[in-house]
Protein backbone atom coordinates (compact mmCIF):
# COMPACT_ATOMS: atom_id res chain seq x y z
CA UNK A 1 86.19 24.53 -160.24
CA UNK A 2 86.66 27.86 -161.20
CA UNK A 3 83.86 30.15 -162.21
CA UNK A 4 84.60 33.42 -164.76
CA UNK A 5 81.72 36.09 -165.36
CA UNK A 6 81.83 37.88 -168.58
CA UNK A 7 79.34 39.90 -170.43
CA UNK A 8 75.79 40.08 -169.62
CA UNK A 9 75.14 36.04 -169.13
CA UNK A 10 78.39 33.98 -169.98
CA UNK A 11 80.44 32.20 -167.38
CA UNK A 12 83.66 29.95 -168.32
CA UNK A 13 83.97 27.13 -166.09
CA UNK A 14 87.50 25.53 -165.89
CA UNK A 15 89.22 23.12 -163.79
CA UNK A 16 92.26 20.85 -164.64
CA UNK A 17 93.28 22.74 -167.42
CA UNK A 18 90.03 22.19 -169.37
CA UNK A 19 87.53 24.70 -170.05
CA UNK A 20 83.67 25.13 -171.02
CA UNK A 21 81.52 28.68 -171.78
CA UNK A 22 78.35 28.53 -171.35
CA UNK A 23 75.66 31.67 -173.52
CA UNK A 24 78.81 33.36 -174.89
CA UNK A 25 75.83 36.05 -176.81
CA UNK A 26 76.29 39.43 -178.60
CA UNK A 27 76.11 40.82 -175.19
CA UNK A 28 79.27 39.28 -174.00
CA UNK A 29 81.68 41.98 -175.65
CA UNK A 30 85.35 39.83 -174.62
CA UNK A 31 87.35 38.67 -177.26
CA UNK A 32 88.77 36.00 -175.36
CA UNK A 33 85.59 34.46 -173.75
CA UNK A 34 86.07 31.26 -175.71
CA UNK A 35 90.30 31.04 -176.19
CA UNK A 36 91.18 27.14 -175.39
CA UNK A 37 87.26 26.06 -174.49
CA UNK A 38 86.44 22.53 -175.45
CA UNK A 39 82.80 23.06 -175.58
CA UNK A 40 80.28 25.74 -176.07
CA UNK A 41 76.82 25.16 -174.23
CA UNK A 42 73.97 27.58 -175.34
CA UNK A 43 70.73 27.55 -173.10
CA UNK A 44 68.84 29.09 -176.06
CA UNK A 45 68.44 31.16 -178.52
CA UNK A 46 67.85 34.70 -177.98
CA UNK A 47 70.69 37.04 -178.99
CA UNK A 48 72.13 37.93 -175.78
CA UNK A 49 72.99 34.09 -175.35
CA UNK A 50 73.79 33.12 -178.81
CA UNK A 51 75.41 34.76 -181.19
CA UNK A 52 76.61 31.96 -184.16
CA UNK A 53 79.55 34.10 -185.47
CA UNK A 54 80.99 33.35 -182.56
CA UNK A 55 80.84 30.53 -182.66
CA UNK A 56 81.98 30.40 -186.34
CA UNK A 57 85.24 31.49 -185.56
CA UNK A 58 85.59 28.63 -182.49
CA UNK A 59 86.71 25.21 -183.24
CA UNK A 60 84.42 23.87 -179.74
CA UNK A 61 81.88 21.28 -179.51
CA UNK A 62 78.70 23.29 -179.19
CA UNK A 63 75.71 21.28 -176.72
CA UNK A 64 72.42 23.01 -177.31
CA UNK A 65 68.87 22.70 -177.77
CA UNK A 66 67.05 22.07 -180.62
CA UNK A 67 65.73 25.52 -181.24
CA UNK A 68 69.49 26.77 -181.66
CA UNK A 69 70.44 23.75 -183.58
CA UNK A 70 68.54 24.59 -186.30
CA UNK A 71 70.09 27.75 -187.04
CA UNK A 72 73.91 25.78 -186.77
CA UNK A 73 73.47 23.22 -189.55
CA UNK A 74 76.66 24.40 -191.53
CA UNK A 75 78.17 23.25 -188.52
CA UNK A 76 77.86 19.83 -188.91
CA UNK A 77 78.83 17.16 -186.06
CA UNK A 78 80.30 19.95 -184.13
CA UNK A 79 76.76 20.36 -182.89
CA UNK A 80 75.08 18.36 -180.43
CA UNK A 81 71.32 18.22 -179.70
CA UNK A 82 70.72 18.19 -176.08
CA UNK A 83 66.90 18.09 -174.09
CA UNK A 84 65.95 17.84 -170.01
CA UNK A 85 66.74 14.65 -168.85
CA UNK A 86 70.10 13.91 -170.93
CA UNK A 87 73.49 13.52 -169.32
CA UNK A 88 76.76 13.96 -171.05
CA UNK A 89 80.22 14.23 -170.15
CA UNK A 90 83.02 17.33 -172.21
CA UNK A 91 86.06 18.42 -171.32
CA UNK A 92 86.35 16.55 -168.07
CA UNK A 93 83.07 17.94 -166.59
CA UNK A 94 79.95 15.73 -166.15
CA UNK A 95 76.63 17.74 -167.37
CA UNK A 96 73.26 17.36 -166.69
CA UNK A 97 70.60 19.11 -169.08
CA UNK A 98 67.59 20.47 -166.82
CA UNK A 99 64.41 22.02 -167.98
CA UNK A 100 62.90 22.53 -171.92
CA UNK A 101 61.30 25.89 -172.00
CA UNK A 102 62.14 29.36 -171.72
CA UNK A 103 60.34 31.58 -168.97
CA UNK A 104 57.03 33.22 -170.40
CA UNK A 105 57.80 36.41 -171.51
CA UNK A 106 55.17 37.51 -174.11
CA UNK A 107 51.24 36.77 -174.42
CA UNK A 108 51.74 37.03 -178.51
CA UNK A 109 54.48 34.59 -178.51
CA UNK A 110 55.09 30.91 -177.61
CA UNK A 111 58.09 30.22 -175.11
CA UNK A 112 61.30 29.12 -177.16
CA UNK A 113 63.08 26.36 -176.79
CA UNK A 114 65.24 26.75 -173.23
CA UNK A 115 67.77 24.10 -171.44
CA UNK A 116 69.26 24.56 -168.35
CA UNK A 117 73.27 22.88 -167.53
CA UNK A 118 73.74 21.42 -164.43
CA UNK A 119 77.64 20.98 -163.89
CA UNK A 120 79.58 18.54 -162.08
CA UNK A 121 76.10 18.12 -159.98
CA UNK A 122 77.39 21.70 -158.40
CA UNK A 123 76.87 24.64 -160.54
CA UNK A 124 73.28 25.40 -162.60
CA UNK A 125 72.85 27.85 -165.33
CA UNK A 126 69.13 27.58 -165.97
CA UNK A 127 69.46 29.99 -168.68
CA UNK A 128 66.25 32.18 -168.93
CA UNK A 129 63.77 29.48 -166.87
CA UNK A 130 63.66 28.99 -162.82
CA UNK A 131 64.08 25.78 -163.32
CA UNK A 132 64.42 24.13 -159.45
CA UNK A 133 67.05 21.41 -159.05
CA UNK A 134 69.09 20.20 -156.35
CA UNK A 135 72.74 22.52 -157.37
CA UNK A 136 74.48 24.16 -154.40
CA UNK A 137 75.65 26.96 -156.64
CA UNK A 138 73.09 28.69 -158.49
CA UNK A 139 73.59 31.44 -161.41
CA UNK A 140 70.94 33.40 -160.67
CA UNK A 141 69.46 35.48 -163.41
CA UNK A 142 69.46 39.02 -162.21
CA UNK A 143 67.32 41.07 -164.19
CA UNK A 144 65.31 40.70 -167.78
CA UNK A 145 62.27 41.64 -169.44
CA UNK A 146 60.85 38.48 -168.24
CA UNK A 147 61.72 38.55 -164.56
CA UNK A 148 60.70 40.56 -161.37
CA UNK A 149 62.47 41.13 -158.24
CA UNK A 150 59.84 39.04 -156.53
CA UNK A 151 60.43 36.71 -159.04
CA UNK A 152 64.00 36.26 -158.84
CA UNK A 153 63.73 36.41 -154.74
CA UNK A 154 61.05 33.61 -154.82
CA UNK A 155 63.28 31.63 -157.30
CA UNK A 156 66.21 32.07 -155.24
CA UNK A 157 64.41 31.37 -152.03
CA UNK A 158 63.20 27.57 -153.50
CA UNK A 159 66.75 26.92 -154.55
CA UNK A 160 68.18 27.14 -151.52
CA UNK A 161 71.55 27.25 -152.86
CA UNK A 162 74.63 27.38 -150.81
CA UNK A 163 75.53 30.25 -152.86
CA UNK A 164 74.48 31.90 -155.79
CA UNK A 165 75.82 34.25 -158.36
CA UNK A 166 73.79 36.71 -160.17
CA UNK A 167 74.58 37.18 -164.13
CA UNK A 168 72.22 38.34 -166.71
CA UNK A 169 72.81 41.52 -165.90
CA UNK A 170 73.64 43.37 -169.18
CA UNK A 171 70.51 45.42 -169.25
CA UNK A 172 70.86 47.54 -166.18
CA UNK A 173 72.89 50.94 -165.68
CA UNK A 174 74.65 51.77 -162.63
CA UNK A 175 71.66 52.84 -160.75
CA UNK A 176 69.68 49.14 -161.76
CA UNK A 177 72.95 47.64 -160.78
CA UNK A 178 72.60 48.91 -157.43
CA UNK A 179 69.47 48.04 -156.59
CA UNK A 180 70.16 44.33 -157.82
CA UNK A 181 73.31 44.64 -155.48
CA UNK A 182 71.37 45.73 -152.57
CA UNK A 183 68.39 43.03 -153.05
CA UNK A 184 70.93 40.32 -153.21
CA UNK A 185 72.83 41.76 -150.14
CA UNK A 186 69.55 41.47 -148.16
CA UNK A 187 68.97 37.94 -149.26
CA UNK A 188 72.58 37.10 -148.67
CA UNK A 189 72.00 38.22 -144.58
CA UNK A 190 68.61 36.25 -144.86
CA UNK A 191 69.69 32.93 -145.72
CA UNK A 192 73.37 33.41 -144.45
CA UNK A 193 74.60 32.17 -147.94
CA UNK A 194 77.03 33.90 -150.49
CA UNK A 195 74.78 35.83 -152.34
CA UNK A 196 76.01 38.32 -154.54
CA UNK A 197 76.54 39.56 -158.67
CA UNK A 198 79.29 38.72 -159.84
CA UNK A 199 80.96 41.54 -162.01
CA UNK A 200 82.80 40.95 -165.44
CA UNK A 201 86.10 39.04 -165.29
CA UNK A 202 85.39 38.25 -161.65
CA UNK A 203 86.17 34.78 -160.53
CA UNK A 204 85.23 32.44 -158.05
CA UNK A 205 86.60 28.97 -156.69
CA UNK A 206 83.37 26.24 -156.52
CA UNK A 207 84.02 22.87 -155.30
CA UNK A 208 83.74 20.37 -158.39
């Protein structure tokens, strides 16, 4: 399975000629991010993972939860409600949805609607949660509002992943970008894993 990094936090998984994006937002600035993708999976529904022009303009199945459902319903049977706990198979890949709720990020305001994709039983993107399942490759959020470098080092640390891959990274400038570089370079010669960001338009070969 091959992994692609795009904008902020989008990935494209492909193998065998198919292809899925997962949280192509309004932060993920390529044109291309969804050319020839089956299926569109969106964690939730803040605008740097969601961004329903987008997706206006795709023809691809679009798995999400309920919360970014409701603002799709001119899309008819093209969208499909998903919740933690379901299991559904697109494009060749086998999914498994993890989690329900968005990280808390606000003492004013109720968590949103958040689920996590578990691919092929190898590759998690828990979205904005730290959500713990068994996945031996792990896209690691790398830096929000919501998050703190002890945070993201504790999350990492319970995962246990054989590597991990930080996105959510559209936020920083070159000197937060370096700092999340170093951290995950230190965690990397910790655990002995592959640790690292992955930069836009980067790829990486998974099993799958």
């Amino acid at each position: 399975m091959r992994i692609t990094k795009f904008g902020h936090a989008c990935v494209r998984l492909e193998k065998s000629g198919a292809a899925i994006v997962i949280d192509p937002g309004r932060m993920t600035p390529e044109p291309d991010a969804l050319t020839g993708a089956e299926a569109v999976l969106i964690t939730h529904e803040h605008f740097d993972h969601f961004d329903p022009e987008r997706l206006r303009g795709s023809r691809s199945a679009v798995y999400t939860c309920a919360g970014v459902a409701r603002h799709l319903s001119a899309f008819g049977d093209r969208v499909h409600v998903v919740r933690g706990g379901d299991h559904f198979s697109v494009a060749g890949f086998e999914i498994s949805v993890v989690g329900d709720k968005h990280h808390f990020s606000h003492p004013d305001v109720s968590p949103v609607d958040n689920v996590g994709f578990l691919v092929d039983g190898e590759v998690l993107h828990p979205g904005d949660a730290l959500t713990v399942v068994d996945a031996p490759t792990l896209l690691l959020p790398g830096q929000a509002p919501w998050l703190t470098v002890p945070d993201m080092i504790g999350y990492l640390r319970r995962m246990a992943p054989h590597r991990a891959y930080a996105v959510h990274d559209g936020l920083l400038n070159e000197w937060g970008l370096k700092v999340l570089d170093d951290v995950l370079a230190g965690e990397a010669e910790r655990a002995g894993a592959d640790v690292r960001r992955l930069r836009p338009g980067q790829s990486v070969e998974v099993p799958g």
